[in-house]
N, C-alpha and C. Protein backbone atom coordinates (compact mmCIF):
# COMPACT_ATOMS: atom_id res chain seq x y z
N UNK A 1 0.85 -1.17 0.00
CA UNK A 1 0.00 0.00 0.00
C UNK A 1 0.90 1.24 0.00
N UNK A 2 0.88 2.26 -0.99
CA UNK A 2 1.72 3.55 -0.79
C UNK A 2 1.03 4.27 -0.31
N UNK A 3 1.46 5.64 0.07
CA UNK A 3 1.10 6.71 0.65
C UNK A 3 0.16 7.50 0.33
N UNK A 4 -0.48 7.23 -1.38
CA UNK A 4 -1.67 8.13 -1.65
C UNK A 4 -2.83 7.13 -1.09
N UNK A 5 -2.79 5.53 -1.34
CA UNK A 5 -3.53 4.42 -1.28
C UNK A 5 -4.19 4.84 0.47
N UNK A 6 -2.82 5.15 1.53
CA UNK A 6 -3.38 5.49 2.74
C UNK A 6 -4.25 6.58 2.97
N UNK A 7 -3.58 7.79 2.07
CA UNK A 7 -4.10 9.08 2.41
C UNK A 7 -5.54 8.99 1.54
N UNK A 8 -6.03 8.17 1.04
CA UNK A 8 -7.33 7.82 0.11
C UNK A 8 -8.09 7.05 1.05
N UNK A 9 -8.12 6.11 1.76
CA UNK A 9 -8.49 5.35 2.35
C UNK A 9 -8.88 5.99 4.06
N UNK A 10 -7.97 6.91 4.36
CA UNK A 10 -8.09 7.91 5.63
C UNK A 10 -9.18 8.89 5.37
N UNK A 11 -9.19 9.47 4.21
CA UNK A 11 -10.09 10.34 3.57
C UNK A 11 -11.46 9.28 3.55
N UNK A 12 -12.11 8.67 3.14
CA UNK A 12 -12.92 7.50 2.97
C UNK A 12 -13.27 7.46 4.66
N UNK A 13 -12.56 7.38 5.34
CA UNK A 13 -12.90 6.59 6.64
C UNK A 13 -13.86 8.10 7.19
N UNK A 14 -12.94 8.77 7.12
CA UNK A 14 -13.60 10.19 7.44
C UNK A 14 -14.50 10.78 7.14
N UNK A 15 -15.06 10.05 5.97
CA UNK A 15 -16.46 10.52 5.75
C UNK A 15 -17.40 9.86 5.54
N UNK A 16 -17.01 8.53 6.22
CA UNK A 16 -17.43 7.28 6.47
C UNK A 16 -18.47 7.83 7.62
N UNK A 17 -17.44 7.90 8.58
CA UNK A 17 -18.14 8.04 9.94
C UNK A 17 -17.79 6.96 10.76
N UNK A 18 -16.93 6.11 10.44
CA UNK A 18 -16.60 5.33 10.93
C UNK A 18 -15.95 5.57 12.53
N UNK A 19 -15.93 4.83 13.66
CA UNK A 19 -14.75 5.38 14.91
C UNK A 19 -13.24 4.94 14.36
N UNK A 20 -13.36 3.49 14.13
CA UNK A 20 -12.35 2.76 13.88
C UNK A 20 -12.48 1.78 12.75
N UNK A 21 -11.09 1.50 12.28
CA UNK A 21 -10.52 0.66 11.22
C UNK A 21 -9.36 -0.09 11.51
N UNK A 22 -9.53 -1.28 11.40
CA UNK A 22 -8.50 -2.21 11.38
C UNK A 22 -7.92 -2.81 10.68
N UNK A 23 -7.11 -2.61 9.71
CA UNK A 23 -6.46 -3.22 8.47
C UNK A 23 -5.26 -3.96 8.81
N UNK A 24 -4.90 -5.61 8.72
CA UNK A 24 -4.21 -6.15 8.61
C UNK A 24 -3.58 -7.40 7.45
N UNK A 25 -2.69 -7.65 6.65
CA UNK A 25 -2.05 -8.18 5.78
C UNK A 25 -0.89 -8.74 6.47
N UNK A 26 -0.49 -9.86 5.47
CA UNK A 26 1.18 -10.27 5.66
C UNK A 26 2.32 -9.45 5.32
N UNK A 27 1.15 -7.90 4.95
CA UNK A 27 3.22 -6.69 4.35
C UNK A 27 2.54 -5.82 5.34
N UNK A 28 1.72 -5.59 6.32
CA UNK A 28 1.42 -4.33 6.69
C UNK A 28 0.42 -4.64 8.02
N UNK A 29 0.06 -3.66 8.35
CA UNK A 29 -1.11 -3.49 9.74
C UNK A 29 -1.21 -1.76 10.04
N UNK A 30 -2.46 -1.49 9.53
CA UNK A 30 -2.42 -0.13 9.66
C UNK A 30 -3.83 -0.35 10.83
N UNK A 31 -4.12 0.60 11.60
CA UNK A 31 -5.18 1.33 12.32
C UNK A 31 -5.44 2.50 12.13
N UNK A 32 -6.70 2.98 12.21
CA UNK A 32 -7.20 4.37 12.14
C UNK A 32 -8.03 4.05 13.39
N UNK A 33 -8.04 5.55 13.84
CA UNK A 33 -8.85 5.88 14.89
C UNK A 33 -9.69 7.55 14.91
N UNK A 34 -10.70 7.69 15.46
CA UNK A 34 -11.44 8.80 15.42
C UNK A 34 -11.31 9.05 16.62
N UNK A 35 -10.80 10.65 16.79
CA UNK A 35 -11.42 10.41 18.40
C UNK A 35 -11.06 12.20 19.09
N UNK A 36 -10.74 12.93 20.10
CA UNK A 36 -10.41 14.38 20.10
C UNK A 36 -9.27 14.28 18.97
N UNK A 37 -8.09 13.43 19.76
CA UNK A 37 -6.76 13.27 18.96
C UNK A 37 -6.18 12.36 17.65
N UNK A 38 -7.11 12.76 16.45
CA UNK A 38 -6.64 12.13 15.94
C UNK A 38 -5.08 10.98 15.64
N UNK A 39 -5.46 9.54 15.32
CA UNK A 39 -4.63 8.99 15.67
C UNK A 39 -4.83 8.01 14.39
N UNK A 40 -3.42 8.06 13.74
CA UNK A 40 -2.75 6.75 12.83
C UNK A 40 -1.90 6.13 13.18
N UNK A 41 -1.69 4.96 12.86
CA UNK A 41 -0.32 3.87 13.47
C UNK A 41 -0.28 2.88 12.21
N UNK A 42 0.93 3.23 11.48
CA UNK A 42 1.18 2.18 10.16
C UNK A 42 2.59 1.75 10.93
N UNK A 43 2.63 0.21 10.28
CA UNK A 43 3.72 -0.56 10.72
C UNK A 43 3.43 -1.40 10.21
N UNK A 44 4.97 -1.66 9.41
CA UNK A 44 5.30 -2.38 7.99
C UNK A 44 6.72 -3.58 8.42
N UNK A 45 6.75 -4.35 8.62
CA UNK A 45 8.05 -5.31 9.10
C UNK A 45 8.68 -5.80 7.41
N UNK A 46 8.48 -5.98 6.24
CA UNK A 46 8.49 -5.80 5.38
C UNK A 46 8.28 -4.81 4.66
N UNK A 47 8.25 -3.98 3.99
CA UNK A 47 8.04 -2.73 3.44
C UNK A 47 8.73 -1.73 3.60
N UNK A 48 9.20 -1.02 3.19
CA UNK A 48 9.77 0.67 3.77
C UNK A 48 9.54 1.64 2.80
N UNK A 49 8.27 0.87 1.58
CA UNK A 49 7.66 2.03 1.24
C UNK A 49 6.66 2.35 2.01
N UNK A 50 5.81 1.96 2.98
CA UNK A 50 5.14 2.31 3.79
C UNK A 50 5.52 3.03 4.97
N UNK A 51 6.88 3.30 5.17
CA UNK A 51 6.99 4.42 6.21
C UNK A 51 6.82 5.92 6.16
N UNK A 52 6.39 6.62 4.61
CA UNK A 52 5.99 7.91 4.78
C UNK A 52 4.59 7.99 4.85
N UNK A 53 4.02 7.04 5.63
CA UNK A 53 2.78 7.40 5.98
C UNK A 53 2.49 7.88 7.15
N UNK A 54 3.53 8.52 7.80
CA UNK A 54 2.89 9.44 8.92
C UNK A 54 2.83 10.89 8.58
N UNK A 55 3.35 10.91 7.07
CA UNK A 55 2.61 12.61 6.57
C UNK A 55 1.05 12.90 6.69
N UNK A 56 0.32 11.69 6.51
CA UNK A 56 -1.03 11.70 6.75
C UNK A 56 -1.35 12.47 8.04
N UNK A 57 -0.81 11.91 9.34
CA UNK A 57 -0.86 12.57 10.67
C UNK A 57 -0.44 13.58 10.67
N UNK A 58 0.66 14.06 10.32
CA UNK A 58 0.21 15.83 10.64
C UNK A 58 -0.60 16.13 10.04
N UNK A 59 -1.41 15.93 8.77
CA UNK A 59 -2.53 17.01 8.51
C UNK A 59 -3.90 16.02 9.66
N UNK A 60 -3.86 15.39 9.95
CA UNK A 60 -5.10 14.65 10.70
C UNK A 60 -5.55 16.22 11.62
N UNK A 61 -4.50 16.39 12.63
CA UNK A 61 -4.90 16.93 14.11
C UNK A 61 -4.93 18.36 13.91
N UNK A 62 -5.96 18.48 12.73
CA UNK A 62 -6.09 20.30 12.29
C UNK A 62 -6.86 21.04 13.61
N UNK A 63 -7.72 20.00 14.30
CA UNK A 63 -8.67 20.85 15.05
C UNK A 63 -7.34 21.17 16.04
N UNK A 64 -6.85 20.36 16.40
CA UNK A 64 -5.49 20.85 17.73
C UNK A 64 -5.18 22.66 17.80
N UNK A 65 -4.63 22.84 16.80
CA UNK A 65 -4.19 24.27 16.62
C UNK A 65 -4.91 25.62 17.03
N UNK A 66 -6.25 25.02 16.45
CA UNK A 66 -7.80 26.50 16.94
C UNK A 66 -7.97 26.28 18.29
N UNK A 67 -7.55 25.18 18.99
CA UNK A 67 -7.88 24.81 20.48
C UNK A 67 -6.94 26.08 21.17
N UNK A 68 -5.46 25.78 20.77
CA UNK A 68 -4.02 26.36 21.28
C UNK A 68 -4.29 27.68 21.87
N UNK A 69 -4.80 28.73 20.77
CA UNK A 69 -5.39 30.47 21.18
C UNK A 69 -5.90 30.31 21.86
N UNK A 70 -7.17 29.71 22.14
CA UNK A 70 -7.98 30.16 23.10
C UNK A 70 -7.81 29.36 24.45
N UNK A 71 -6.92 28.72 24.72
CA UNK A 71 -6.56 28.47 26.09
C UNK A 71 -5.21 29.47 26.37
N UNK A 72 -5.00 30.18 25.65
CA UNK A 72 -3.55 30.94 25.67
C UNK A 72 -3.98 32.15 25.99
N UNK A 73 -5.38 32.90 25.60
CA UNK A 73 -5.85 33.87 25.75
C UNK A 73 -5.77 34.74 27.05
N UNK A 74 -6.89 33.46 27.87
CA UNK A 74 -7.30 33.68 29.25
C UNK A 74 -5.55 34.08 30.05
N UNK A 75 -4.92 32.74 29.75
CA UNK A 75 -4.01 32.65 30.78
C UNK A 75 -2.73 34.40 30.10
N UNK A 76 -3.17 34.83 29.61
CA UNK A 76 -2.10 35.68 29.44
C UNK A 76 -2.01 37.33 30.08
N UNK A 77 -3.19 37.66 30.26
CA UNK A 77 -3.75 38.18 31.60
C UNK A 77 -3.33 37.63 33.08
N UNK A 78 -3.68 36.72 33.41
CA UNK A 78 -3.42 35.87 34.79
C UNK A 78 -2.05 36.09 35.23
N UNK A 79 -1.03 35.80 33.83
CA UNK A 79 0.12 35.71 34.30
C UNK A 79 1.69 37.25 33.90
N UNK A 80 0.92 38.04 34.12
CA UNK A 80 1.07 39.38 33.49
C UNK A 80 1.89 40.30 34.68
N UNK A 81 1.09 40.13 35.90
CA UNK A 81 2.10 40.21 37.11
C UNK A 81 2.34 39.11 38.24
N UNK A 82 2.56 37.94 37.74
CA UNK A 82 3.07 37.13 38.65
C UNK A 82 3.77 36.39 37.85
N UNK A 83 4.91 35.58 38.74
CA UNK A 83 5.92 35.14 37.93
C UNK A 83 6.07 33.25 38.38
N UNK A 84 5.76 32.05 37.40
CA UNK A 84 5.91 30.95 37.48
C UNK A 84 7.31 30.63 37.76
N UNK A 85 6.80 29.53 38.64
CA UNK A 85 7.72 28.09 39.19
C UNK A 85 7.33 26.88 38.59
N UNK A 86 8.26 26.43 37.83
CA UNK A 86 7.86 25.66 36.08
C UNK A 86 9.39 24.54 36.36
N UNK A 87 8.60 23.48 36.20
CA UNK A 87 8.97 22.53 35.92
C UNK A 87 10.58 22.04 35.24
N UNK A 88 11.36 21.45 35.92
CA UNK A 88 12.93 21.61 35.61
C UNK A 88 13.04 20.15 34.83
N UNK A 89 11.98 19.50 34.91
CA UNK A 89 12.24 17.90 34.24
C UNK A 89 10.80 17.72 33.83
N UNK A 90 10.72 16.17 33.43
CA UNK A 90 9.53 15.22 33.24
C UNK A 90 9.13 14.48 33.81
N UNK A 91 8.24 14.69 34.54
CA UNK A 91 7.83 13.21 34.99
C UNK A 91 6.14 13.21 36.03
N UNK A 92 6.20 12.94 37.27
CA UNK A 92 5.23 12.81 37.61
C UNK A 92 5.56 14.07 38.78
N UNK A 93 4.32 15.00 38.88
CA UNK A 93 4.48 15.56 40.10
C UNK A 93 3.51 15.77 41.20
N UNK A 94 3.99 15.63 42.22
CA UNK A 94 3.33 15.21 43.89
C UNK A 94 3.60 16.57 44.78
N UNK A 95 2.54 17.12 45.27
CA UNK A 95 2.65 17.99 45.66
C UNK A 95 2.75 18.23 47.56
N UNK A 96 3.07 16.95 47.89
CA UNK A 96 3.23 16.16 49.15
C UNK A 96 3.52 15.25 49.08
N UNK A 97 5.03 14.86 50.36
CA UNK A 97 5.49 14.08 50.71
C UNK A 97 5.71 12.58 50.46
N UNK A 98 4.02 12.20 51.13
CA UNK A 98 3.34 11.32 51.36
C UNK A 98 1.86 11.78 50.67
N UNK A 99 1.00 10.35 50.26
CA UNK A 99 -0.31 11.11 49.86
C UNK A 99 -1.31 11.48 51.56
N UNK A 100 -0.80 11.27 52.50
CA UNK A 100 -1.71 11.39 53.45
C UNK A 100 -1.06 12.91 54.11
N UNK A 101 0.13 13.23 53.94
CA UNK A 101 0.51 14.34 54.48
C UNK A 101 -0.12 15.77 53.60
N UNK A 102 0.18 16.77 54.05
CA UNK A 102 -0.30 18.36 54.07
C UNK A 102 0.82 18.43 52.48
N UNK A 103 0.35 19.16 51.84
CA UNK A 103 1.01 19.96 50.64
C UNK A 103 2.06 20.58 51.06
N UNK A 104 3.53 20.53 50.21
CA UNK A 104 4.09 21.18 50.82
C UNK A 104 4.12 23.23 50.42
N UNK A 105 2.75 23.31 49.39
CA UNK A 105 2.42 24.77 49.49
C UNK A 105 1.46 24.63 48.60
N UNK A 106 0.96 25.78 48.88
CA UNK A 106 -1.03 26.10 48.81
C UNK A 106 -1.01 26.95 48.56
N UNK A 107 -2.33 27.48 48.28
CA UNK A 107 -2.62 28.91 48.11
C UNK A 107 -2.40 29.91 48.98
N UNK A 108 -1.77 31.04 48.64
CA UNK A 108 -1.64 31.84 49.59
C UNK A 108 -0.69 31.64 50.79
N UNK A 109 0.08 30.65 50.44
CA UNK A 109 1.47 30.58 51.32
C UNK A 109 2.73 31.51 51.13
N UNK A 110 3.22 31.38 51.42
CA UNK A 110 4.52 32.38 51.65
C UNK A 110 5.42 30.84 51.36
N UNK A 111 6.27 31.87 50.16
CA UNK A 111 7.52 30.82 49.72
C UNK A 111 8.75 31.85 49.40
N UNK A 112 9.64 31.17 49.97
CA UNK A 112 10.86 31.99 49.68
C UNK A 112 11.76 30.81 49.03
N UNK A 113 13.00 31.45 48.20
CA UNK A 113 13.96 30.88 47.66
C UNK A 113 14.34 29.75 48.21
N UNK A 114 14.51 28.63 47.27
CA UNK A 114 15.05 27.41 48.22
C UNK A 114 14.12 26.30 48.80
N UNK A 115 12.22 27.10 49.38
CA UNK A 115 11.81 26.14 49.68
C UNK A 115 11.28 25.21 49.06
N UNK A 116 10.83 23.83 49.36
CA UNK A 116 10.24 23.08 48.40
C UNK A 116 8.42 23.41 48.07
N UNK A 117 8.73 23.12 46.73
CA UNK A 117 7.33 23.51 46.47
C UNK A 117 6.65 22.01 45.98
N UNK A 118 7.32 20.87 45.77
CA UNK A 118 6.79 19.83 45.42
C UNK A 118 7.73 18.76 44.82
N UNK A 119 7.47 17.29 44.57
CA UNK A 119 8.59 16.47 44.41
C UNK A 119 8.27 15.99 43.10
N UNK A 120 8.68 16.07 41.77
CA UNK A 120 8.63 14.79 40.78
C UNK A 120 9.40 13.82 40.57
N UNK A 121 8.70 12.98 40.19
CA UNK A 121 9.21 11.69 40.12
C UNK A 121 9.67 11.05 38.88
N UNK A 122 10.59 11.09 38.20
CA UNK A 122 11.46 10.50 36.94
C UNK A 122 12.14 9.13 37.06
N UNK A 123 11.79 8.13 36.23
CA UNK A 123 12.58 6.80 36.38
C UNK A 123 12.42 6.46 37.77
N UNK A 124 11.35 6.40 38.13
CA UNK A 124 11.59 6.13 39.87
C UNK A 124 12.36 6.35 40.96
N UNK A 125 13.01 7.85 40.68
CA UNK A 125 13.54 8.55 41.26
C UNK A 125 13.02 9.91 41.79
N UNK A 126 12.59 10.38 43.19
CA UNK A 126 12.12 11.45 43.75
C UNK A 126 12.81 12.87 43.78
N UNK A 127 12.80 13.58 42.97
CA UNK A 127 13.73 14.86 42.70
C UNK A 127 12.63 16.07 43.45
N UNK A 128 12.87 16.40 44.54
CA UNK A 128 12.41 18.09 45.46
C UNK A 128 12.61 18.80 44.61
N UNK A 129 11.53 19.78 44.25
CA UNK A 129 11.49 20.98 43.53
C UNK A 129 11.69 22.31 44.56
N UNK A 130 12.61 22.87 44.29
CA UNK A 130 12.75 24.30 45.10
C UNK A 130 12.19 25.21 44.33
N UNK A 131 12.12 25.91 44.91
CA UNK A 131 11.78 27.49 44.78
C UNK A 131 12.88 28.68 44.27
N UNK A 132 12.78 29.14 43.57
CA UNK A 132 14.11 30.03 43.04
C UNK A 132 13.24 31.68 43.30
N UNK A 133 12.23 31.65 43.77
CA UNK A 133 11.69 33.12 43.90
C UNK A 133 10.83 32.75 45.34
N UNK A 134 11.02 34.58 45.69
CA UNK A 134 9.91 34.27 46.44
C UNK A 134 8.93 35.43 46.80
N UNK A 135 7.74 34.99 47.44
CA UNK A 135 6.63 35.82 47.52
C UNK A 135 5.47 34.80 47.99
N UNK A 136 4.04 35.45 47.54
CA UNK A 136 3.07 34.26 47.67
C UNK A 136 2.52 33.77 46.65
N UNK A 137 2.06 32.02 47.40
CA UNK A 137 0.97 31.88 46.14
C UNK A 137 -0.38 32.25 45.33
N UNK A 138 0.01 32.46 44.32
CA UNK A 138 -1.34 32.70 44.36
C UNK A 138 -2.31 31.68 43.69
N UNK A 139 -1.47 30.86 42.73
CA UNK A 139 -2.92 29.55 42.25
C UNK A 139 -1.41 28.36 41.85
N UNK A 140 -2.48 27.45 41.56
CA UNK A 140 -1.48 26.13 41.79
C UNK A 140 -2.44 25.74 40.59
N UNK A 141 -1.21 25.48 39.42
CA UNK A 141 -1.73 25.16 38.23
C UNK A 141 -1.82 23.39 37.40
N UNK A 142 -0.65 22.71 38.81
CA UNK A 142 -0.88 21.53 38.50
C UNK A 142 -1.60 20.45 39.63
N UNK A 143 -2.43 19.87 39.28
CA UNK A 143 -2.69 18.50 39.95
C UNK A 143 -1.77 17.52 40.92
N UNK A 144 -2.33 17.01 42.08
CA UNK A 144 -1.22 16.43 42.48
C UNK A 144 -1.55 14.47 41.12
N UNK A 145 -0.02 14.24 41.69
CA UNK A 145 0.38 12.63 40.60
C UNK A 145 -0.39 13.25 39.67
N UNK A 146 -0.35 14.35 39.07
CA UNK A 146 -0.37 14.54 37.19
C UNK A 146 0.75 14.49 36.48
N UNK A 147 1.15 14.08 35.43
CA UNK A 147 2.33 14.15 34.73
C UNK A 147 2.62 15.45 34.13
N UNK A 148 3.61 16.14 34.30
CA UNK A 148 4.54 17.42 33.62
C UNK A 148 5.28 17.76 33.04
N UNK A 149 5.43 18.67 31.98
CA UNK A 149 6.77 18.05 31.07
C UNK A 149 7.26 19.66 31.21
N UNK A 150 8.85 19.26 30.95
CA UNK A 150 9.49 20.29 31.36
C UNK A 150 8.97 22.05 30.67
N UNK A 151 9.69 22.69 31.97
CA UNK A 151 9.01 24.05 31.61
C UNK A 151 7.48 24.34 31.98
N UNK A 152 6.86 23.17 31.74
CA UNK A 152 5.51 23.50 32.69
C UNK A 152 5.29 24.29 33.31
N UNK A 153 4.40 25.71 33.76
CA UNK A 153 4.35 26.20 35.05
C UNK A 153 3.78 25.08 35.84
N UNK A 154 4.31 25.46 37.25
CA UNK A 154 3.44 24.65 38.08
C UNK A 154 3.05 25.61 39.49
N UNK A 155 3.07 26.29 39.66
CA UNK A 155 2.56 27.57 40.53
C UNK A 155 3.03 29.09 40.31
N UNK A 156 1.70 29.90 40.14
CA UNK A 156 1.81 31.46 40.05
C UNK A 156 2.30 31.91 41.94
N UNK A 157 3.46 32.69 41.19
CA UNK A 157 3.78 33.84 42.48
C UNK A 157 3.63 35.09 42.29
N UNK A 158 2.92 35.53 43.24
CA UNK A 158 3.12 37.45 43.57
C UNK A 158 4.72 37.43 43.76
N UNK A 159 5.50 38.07 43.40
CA UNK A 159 6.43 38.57 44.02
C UNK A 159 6.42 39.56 44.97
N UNK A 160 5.21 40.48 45.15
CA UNK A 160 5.47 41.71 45.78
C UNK A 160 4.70 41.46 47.19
């Protein structure tokens, strides 16, 4: 199957109405899926004309982009005089200790340089997040055990 054969057949599904498609052969195994995030997965163990079929996927996830502005909007106001404490790695972050213990900061706490503001967890390793500013909080933008990827904010500070 080449790359127009997919991008013909993706087109088809799409106005099918279909959720899902399962295509499997002895040169290939493609899936389609419908869903917020559009999603393709071709995989060819024979073939390697079938590997430019993930040009199809970038044009899939058009709605993604019109989403981007308008969650960018709000927050650009919010964060206009206060200054984020953002994420130095990837991984999972816990905003206490223990899950039965107190946060180690909340709203409206007082944080100065140095203290911890929360621990993530990488490769099963517990890395303390400090504080490099300080002032108060004012909102806490991540979840505790949500996953974060670097640069993330993860809490607005007043500085003043």
């Amino acid at each position: 199957m080449n790359p127009k054969e997919i991008k013909n057949m993706i087109d088809f599904i799409a106005k099918s109405g279909l959720a899902e498609v399962n295509i499997e052969t002895e040169e290939f195994k493609i899936e389609v899926r419908r869903n917020a995030e559009a999603t393709v997965v071709a995989s060819t163990p024979a073939l390697p004309a079938a590997a430019p079929a993930p040009a199809p996927v970038a044009a899939a996830p058009a709605p993604s982009p019109t989403e981007a502005p308008k969650a960018e909007a709000p927050k650009a106001d919010d964060t206009s005089k206060y200054v984020e404490i953002k994420s130095p790695m990837i991984g999972t972050f816990y905003r206490a200790p223990k899950p039965e213990d107190p946060p180690f900061m909340s709203v409206g706490d007082s944080v100065s340089a140095g203290d911890k503001v929360g621990i993530i967890e990488a490769m099963k390793l517990f890395n303390e997040i400090e504080s490099e500013i300080s002032g108060t909080i004012v909102k806490v933008l991540v979840e505790n055990a949500s996953p974060v990827e670097y640069d993330q904010p993860l809490f607005l500070v007043d500085p003043s």
